[in-house]
PDB file of N, CA and C in Angstrom:
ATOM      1  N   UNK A   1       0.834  -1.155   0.000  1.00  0.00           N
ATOM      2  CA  UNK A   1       0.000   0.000   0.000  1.00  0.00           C
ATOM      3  C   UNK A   1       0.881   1.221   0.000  1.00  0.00           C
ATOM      4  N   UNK A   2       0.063   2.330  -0.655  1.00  0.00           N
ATOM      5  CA  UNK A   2       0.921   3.343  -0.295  1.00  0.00           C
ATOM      6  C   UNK A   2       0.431   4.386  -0.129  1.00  0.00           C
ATOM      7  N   UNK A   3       1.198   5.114   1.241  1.00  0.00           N
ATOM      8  CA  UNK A   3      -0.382   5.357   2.411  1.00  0.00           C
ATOM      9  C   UNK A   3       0.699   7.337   2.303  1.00  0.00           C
ATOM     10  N   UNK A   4       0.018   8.034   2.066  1.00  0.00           N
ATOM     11  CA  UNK A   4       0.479   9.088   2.357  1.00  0.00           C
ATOM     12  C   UNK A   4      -0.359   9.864   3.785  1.00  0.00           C
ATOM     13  N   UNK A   5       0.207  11.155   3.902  1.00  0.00           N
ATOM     14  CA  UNK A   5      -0.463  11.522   5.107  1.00  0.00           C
ATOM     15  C   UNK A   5       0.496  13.026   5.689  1.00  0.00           C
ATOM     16  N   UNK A   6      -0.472  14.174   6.231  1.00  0.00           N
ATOM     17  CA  UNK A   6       0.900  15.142   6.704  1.00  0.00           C
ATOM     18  C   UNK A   6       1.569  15.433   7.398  1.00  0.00           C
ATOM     19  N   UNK A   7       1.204  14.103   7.982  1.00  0.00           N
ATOM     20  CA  UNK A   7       1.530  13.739   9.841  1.00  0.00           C
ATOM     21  C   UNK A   7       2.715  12.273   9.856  1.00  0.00           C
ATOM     22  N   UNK A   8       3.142  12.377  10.378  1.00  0.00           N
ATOM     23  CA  UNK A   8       3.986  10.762  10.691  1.00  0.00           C
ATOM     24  C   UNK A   8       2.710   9.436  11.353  1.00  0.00           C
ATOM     25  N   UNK A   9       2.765   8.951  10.432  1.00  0.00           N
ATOM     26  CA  UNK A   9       1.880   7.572  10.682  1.00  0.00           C
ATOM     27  C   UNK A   9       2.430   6.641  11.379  1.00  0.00           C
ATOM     28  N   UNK A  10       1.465   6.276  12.643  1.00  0.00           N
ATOM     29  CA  UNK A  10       2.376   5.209  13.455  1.00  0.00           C
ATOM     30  C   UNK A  10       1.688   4.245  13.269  1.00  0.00           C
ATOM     31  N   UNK A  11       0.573   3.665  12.823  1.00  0.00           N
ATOM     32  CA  UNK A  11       0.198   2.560  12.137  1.00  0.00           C
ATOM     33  C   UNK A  11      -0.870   2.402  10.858  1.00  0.00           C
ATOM     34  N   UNK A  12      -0.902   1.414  10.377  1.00  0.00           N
ATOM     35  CA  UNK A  12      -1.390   1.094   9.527  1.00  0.00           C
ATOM     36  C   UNK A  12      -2.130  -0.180   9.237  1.00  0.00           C
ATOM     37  N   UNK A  13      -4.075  -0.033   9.561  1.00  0.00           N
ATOM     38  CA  UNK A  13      -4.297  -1.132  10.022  1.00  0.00           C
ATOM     39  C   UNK A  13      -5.174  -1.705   8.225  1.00  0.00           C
ATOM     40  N   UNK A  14      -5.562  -3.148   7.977  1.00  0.00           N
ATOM     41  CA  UNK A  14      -6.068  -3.446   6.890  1.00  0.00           C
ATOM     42  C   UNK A  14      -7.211  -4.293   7.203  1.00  0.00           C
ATOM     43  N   UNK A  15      -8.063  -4.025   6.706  1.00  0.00           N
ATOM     44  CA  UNK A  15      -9.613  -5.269   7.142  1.00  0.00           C
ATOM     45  C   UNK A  15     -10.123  -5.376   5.315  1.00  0.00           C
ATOM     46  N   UNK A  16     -10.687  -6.551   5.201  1.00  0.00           N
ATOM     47  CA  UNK A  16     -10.992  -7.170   4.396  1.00  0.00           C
ATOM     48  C   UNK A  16     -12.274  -8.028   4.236  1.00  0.00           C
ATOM     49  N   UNK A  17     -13.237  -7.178   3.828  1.00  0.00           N
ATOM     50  CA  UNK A  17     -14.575  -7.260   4.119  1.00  0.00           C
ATOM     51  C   UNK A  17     -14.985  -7.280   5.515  1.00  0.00           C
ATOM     52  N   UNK A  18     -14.700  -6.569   6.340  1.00  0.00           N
ATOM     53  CA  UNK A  18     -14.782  -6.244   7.693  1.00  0.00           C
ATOM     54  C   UNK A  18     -14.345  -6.832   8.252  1.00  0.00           C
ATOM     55  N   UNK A  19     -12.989  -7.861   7.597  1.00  0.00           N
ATOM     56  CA  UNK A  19     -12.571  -8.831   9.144  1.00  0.00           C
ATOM     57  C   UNK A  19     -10.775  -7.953   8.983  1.00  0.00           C
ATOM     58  N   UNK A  20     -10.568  -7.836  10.296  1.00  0.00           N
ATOM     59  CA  UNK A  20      -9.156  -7.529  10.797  1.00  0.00           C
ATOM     60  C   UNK A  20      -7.780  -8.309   9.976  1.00  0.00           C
ATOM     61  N   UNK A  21      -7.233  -8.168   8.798  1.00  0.00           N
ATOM     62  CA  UNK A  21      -6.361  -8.607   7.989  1.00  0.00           C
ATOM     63  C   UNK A  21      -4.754  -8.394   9.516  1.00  0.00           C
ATOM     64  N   UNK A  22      -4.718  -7.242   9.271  1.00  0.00           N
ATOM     65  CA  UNK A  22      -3.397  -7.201  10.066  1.00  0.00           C
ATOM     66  C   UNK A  22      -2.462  -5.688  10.193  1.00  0.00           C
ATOM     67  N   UNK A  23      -1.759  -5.320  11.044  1.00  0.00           N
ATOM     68  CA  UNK A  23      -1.148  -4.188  10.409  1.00  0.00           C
ATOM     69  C   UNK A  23       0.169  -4.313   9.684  1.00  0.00           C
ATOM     70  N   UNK A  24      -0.020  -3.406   8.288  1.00  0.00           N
ATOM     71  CA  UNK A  24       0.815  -3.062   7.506  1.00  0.00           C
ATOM     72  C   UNK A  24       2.471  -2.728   8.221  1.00  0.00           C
ATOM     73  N   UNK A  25       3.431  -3.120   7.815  1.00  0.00           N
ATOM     74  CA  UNK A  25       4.451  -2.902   7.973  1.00  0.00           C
ATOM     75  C   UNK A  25       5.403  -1.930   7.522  1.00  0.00           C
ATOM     76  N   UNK A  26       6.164  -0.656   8.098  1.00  0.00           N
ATOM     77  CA  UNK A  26       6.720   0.273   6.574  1.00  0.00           C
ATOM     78  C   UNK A  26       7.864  -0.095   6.593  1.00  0.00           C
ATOM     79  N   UNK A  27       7.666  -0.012   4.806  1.00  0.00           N
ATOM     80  CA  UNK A  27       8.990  -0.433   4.296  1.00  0.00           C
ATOM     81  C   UNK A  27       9.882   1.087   3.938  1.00  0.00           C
ATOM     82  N   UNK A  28       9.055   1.408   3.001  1.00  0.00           N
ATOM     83  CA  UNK A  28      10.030   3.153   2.881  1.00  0.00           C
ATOM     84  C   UNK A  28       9.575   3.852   2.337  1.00  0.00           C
ATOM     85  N   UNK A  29       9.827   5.049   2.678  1.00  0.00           N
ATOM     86  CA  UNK A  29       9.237   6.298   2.386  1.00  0.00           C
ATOM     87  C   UNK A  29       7.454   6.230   2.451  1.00  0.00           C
ATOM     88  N   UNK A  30       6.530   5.932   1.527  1.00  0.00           N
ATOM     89  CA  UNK A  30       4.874   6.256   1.632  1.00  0.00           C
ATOM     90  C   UNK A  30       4.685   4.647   1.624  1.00  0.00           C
ATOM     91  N   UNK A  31       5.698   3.704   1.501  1.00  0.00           N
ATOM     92  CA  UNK A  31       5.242   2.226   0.876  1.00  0.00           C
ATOM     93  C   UNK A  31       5.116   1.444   2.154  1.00  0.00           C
ATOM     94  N   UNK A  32       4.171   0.560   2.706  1.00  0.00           N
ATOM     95  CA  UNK A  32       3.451  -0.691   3.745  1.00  0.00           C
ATOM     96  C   UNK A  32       3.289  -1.633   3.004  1.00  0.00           C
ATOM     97  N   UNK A  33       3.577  -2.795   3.426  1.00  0.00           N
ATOM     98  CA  UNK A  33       3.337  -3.988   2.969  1.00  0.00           C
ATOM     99  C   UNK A  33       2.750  -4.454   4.054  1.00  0.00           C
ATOM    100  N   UNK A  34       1.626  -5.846   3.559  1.00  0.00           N
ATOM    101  CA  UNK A  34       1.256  -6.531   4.544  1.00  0.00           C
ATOM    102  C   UNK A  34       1.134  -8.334   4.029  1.00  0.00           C
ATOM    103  N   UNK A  35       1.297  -8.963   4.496  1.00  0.00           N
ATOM    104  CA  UNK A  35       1.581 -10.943   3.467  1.00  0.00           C
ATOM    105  C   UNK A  35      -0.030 -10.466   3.521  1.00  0.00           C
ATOM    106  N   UNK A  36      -0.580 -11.278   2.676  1.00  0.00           N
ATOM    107  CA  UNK A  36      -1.839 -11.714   2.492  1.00  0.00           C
ATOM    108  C   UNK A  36      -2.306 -12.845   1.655  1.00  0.00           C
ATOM    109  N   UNK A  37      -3.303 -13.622   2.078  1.00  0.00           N
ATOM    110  CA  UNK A  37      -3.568 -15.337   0.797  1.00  0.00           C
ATOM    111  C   UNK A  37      -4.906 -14.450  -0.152  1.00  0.00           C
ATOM    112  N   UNK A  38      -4.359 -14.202  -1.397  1.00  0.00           N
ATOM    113  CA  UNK A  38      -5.350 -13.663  -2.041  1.00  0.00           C
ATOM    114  C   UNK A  38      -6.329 -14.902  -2.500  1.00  0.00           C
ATOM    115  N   UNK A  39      -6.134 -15.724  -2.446  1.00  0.00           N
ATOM    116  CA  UNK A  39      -6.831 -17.169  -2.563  1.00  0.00           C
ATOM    117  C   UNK A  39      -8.156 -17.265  -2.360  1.00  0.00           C
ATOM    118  N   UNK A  40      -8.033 -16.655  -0.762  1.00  0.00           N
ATOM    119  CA  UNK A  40      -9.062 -16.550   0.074  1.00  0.00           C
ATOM    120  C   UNK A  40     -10.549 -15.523  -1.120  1.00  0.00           C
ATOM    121  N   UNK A  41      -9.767 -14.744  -2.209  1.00  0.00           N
ATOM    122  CA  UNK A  41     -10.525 -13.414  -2.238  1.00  0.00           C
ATOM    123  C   UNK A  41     -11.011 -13.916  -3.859  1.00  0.00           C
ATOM    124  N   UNK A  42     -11.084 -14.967  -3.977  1.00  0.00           N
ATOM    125  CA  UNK A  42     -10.950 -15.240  -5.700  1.00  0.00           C
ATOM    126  C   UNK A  42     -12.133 -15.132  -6.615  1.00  0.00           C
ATOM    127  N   UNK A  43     -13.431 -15.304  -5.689  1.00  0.00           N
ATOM    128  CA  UNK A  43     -14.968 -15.206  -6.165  1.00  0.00           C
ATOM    129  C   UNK A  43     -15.276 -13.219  -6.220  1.00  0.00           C
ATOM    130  N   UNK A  44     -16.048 -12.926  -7.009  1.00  0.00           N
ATOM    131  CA  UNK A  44     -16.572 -11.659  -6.648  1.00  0.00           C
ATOM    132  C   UNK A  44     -15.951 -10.781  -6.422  1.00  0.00           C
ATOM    133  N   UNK A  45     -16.610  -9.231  -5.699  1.00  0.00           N
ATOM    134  CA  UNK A  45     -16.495  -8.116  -5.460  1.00  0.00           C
ATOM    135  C   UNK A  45     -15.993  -8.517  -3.869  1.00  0.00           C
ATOM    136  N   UNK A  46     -15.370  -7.340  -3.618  1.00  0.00           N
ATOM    137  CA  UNK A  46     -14.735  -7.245  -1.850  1.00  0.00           C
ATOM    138  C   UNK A  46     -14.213  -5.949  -1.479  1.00  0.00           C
ATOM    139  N   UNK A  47     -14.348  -5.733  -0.520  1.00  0.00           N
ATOM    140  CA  UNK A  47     -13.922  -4.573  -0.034  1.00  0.00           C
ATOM    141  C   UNK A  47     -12.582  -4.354   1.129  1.00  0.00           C
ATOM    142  N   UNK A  48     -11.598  -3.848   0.651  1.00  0.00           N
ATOM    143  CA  UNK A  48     -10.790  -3.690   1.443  1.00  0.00           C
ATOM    144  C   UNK A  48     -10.569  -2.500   2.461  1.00  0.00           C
ATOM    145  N   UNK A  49     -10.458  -2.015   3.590  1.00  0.00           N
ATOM    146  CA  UNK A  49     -10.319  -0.964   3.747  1.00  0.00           C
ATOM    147  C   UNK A  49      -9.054  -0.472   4.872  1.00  0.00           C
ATOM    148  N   UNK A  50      -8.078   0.504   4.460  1.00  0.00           N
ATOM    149  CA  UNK A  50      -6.707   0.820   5.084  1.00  0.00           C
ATOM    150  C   UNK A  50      -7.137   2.056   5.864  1.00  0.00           C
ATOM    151  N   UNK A  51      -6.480   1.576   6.828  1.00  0.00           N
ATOM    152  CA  UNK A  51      -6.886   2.886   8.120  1.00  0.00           C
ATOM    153  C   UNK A  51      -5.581   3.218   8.126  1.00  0.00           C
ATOM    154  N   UNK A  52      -4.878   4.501   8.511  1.00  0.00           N
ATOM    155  CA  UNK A  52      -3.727   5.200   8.764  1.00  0.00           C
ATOM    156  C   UNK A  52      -3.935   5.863   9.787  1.00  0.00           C
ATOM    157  N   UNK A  53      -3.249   5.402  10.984  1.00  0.00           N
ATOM    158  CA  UNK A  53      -3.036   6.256  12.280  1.00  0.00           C
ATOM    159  C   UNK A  53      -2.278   7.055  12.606  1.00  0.00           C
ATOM    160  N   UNK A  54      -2.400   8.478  13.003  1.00  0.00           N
ATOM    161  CA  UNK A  54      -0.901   9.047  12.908  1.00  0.00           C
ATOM    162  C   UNK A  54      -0.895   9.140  14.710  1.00  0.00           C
ATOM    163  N   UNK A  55       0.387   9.329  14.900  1.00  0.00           N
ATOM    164  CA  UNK A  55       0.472   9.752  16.386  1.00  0.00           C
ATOM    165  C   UNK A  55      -0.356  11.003  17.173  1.00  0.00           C
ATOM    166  N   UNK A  56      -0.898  10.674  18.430  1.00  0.00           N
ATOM    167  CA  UNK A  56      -1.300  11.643  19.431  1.00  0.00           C
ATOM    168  C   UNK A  56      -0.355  12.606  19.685  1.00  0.00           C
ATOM    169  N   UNK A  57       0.802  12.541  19.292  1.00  0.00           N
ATOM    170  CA  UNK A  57       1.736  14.148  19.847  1.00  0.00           C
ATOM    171  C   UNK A  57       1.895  14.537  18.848  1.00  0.00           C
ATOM    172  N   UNK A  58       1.272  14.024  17.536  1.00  0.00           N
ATOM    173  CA  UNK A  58       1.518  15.136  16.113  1.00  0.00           C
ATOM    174  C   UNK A  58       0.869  16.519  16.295  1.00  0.00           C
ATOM    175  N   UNK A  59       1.440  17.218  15.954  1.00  0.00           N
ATOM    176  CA  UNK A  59       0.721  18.315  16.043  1.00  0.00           C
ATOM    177  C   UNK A  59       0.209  19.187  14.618  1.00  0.00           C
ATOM    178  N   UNK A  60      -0.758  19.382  14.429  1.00  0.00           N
ATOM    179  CA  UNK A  60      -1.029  20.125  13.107  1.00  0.00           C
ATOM    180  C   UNK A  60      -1.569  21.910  13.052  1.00  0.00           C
ATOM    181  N   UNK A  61      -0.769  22.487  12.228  1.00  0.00           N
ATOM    182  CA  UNK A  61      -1.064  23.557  12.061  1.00  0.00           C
ATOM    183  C   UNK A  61      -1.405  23.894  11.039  1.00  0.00           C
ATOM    184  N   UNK A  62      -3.130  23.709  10.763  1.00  0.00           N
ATOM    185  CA  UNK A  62      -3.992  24.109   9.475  1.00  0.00           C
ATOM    186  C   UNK A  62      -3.945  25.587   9.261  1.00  0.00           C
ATOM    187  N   UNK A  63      -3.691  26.633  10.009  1.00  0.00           N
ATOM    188  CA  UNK A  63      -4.475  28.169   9.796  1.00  0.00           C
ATOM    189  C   UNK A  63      -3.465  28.468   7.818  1.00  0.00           C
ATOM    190  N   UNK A  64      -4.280  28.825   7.388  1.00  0.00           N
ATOM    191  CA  UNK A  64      -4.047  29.110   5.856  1.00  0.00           C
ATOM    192  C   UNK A  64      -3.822  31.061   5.630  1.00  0.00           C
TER     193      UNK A  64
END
């Protein structure tokens, strides 16, 4: 995956049709990997969905 963000991301979680896959691992710079058995996914439509957590002491300064 490749997860951007303007904050430092301290995790990166993956679910797969609503079940808990695993968290992503970073490899470098915007790029996470995570193993997965696509096997499992071979019939139909599915939904994956990547959550990106950034840290509680990030601090952001939106004013424009």
């Amino acid at each position: 995956m490749v997860v951007f963000a303007p904050v430092a991301i301290s995790t990166v979680k993956v679910q797969i049709d609503n079940v808990y896959i695993g968290e992503a691992v970073h490899s470098s710079g915007p790029l996470y990997v995570l193993e997965w058995d696509p096997f499992h996914y071979i019939g139909g439509l599915h939904k994956m969905v990547v959550q990106a957590v950034v840290s509680v002491h990030t601090q952001l300064n939106l004013i424009s």
